[in-house]
Protein backbone atom coordinates (compact mmCIF):
# COMPACT_ATOMS: atom_id res chain seq x y z
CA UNK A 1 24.55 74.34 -122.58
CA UNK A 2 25.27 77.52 -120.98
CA UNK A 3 24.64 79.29 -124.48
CA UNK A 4 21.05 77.47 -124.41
CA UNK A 5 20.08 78.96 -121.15
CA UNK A 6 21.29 81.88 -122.34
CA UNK A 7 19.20 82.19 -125.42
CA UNK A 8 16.30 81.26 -123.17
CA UNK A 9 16.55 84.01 -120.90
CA UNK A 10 17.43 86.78 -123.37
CA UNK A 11 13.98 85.76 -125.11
CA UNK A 12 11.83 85.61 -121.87
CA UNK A 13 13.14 89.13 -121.16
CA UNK A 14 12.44 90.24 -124.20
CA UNK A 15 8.83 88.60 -124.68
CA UNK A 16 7.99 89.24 -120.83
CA UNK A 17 6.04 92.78 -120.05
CA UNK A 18 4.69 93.66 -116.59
CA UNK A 19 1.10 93.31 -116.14
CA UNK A 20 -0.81 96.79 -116.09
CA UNK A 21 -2.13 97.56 -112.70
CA UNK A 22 -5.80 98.68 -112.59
CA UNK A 23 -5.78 100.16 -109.31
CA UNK A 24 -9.52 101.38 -109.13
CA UNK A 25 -11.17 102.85 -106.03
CA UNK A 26 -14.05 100.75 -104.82
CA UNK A 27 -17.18 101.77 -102.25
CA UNK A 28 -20.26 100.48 -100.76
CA UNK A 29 -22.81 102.43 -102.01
CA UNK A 30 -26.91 101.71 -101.32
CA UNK A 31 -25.73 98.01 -100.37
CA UNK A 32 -24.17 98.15 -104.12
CA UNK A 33 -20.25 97.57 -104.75
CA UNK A 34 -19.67 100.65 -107.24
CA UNK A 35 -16.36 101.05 -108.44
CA UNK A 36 -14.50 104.16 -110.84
CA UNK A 37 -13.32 102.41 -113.78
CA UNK A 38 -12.00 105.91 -115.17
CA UNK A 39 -11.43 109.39 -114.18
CA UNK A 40 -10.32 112.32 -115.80
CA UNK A 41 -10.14 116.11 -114.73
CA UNK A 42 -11.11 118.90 -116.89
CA UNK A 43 -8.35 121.01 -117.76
CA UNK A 44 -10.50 123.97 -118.49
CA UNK A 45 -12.56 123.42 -115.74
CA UNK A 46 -10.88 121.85 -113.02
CA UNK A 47 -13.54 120.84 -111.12
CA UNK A 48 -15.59 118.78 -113.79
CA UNK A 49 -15.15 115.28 -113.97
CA UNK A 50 -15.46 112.53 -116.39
CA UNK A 51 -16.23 109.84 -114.37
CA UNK A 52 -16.67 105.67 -115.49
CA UNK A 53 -18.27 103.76 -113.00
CA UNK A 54 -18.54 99.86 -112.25
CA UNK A 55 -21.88 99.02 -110.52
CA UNK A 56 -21.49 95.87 -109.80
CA UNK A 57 -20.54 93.86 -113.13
CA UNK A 58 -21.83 96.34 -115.43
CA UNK A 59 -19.73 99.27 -116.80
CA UNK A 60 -21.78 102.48 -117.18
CA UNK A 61 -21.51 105.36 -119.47
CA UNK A 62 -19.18 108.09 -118.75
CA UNK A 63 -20.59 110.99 -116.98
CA UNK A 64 -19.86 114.38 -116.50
CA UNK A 65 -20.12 115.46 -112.51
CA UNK A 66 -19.37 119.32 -111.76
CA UNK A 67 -18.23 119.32 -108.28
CA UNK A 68 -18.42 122.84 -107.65
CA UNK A 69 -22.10 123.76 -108.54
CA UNK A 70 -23.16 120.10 -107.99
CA UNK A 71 -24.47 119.64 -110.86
CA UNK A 72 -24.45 116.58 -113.84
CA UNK A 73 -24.13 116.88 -117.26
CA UNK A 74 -26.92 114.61 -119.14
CA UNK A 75 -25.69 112.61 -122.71
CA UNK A 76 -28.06 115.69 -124.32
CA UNK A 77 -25.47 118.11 -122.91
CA UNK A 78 -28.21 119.21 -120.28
CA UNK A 79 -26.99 120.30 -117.21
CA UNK A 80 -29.30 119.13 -113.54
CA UNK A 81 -28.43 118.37 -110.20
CA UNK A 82 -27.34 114.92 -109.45
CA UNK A 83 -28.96 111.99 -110.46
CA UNK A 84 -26.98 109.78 -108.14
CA UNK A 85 -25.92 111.80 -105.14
CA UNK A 86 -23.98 109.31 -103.46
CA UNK A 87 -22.43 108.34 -106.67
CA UNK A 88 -21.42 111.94 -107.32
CA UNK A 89 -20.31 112.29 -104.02
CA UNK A 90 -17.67 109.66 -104.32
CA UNK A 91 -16.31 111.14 -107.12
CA UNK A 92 -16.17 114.22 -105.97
CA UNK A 93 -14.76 113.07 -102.37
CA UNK A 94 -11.34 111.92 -104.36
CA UNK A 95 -10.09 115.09 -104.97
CA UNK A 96 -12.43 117.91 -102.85
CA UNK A 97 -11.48 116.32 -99.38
């Protein structure tokens, strides 16, 4: 008996993993629940951001936000002034206090 419980635990430790935390930052913007699904910092550029947002239930493209200049980076590779200010704003506001 004692080997049966045993064998039972050894394979639930092996077969049992942790469940991956998605810890994602979530805000209130224009009465809309918009949430970064992904972030990642430039390493060239440090402050450019690729940045993955939730709106709601849909998952947009990833954009391009430069922090410094204020500025947003179109699909095209063209480069204008914010499309979404409060959106950009968020991002930014996680790392430029």
């Amino acid at each position: 008996m004692r080997c049966l419980v045993g064998w039972l635990l050894a394979l639930l430790l092996v077969f049992a993993r942790p469940l991956p935390v998605w810890a994602s930052s979530c805000r209130s913007v224009n009465s809309e629940l918009v949430c970064i699904q992904n972030m990642q910092r430039s390493a060239q550029k440090y402050w450019e951001y690729r940045v993955q947002f939730k709106i709601g239930r849909s998952l947009m493209p990833v954009e391009i936000y430069d922090c410094r200049n204020h500025r947003q980076r179109t699909i095209k590779g063209e480069w204008h002034g914010f499309s979404q200010p409060e959106r950009a704003a968020f991002a930014c506001s996680l790392f430029h206090g």
